[in-house]
Protein backbone atom coordinates (compact mmCIF):
# COMPACT_ATOMS: atom_id res chain seq x y z
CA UNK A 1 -21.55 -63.17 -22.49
CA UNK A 2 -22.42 -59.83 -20.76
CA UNK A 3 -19.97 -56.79 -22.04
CA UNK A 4 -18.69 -54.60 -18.85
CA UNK A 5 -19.03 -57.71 -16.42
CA UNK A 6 -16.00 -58.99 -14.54
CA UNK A 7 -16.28 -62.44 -14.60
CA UNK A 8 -15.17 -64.53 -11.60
CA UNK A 9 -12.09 -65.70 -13.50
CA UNK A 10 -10.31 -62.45 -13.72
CA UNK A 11 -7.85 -62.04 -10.27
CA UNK A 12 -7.94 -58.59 -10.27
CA UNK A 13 -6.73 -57.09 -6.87
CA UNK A 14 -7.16 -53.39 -6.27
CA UNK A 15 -4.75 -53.10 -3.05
CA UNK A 16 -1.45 -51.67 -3.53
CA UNK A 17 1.41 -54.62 -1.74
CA UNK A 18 3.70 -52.25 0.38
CA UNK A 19 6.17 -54.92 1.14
CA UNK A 20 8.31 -53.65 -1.16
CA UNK A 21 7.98 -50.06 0.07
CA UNK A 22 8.35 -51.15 3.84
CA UNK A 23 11.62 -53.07 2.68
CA UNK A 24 13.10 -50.21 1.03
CA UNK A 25 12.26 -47.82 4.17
CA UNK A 26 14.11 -50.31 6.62
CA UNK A 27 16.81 -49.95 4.12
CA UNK A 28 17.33 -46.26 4.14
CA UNK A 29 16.62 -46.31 7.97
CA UNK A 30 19.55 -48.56 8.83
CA UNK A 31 21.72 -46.33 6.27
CA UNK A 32 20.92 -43.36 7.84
CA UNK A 33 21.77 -44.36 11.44
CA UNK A 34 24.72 -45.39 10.84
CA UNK A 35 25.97 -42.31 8.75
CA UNK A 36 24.81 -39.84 11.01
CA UNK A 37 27.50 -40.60 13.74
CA UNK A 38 29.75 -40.32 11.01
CA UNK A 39 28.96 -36.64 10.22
CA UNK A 40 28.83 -35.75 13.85
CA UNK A 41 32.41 -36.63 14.42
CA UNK A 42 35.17 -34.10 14.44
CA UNK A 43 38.22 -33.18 16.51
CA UNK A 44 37.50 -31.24 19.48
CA UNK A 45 40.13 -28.30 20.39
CA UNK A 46 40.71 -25.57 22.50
CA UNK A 47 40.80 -22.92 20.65
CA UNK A 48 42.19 -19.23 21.79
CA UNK A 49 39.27 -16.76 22.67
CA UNK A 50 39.55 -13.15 21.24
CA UNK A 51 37.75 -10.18 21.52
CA UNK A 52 38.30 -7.03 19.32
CA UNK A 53 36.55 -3.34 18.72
CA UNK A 54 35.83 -1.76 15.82
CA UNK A 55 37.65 1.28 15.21
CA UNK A 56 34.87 3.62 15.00
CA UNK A 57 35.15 7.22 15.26
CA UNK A 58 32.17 8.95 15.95
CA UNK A 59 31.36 12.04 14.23
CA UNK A 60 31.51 15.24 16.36
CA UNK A 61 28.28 17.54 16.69
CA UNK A 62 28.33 21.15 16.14
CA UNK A 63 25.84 22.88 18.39
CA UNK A 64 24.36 26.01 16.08
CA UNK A 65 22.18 28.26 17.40
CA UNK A 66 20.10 31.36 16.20
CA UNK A 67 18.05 33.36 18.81
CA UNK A 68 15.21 35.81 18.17
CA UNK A 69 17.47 38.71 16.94
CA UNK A 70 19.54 36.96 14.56
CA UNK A 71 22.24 36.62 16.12
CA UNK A 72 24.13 33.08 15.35
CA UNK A 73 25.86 31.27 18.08
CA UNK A 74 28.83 28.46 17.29
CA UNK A 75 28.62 26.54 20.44
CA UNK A 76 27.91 29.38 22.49
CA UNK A 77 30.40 31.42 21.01
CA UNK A 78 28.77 34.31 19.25
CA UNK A 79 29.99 34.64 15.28
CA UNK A 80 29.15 36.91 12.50
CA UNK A 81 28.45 35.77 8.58
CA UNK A 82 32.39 35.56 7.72
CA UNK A 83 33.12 33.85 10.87
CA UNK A 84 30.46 31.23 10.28
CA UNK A 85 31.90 30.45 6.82
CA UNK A 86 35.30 30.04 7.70
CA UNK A 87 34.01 27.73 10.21
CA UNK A 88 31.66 25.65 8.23
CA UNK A 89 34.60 25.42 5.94
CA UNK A 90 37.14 23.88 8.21
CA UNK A 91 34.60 21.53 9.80
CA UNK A 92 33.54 20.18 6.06
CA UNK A 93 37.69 18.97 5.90
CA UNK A 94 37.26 16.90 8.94
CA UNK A 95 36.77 13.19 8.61
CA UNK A 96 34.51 12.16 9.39
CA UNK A 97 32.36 14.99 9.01
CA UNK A 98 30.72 16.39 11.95
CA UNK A 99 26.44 16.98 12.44
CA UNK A 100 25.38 20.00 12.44
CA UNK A 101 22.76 20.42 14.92
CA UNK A 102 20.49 23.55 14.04
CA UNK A 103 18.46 25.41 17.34
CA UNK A 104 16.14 28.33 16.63
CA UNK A 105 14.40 30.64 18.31
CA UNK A 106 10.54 30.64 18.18
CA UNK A 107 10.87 33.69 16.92
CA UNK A 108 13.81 33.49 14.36
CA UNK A 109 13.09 34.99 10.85
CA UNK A 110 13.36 32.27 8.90
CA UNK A 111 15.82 34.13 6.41
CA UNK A 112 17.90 33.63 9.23
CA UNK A 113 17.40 29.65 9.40
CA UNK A 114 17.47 29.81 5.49
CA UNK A 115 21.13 31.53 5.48
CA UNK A 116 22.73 29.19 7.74
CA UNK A 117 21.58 26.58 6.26
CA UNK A 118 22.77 27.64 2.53
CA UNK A 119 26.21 28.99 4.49
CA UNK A 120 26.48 25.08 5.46
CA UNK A 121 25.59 23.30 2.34
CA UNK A 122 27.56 25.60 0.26
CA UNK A 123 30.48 24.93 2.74
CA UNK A 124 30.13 21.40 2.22
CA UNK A 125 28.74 20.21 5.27
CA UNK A 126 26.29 16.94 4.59
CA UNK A 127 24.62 16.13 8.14
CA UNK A 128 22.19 18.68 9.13
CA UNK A 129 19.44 17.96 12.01
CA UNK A 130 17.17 20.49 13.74
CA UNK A 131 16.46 20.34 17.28
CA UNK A 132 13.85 21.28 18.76
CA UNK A 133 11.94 20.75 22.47
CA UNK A 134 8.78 18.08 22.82
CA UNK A 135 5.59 20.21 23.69
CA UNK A 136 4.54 19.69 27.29
């Protein structure tokens, strides 16, 4: 008697039977195609079409404007210091707030820049952009 030998007696068969597997797969094919009509179904209506807007109101823009001498411009309306407080005041109140849209000179001080743009955060304006002109 050899050790480790199979001898011809033993039925061992190393391939898996997939009759089984096949049966169960017909199964759950057959289930499925007749549930899926099923979960398709549903009443059809004609429902109403609406169409709505949303009630958005756009901010309004404040055009400020310093040229080379100083001088401060509330779209196009020349101001001095008080004038431009009183201003930035009121327009902080608003809702919703307006932009403040900052254009300097090439040759503005920049104290100048500096003071309008304390005069508005102090006042309480929030929305501050600078504009300026693409090289050509």
């Amino acid at each position: 008697m050899a050790m480790g030998s199979l001898s011809e007696e033993d039925d061992f068969n190393p391939e898996i039977n997939t009759t089984p597997l096949v049966d169960v797969m017909l199964v759950l094919l057959i289930i499925f195609i007749m549930t899926i009509p099923v979960m398709n179904h549903a009443v059809k209506l004609d429902l109403p079409h609406a169409a709505n807007q949303p009630n958005e109101t756009k901010p309004e823009t404040i055009n400020v404007s310093i040229d080379a001498a100083g001088q401060v411009y509330w779209n196009n309306e020349i101001l001095d210091q008080s004038q431009m407080l009183s201003r930035i005041a009121d327009a902080a109140k608003v809702t919703p707030q307006p932009e403040l849209h900052l254009r300097a000179d090439r040759l503005t001080p920049y104290e100048k820049v500096a003071q309008v743009m304390a005069a508005a955060q102090s006042g309480g304006l929030t929305k501050m952009g600078f504009v300026t002109e693409a090289p050509k």
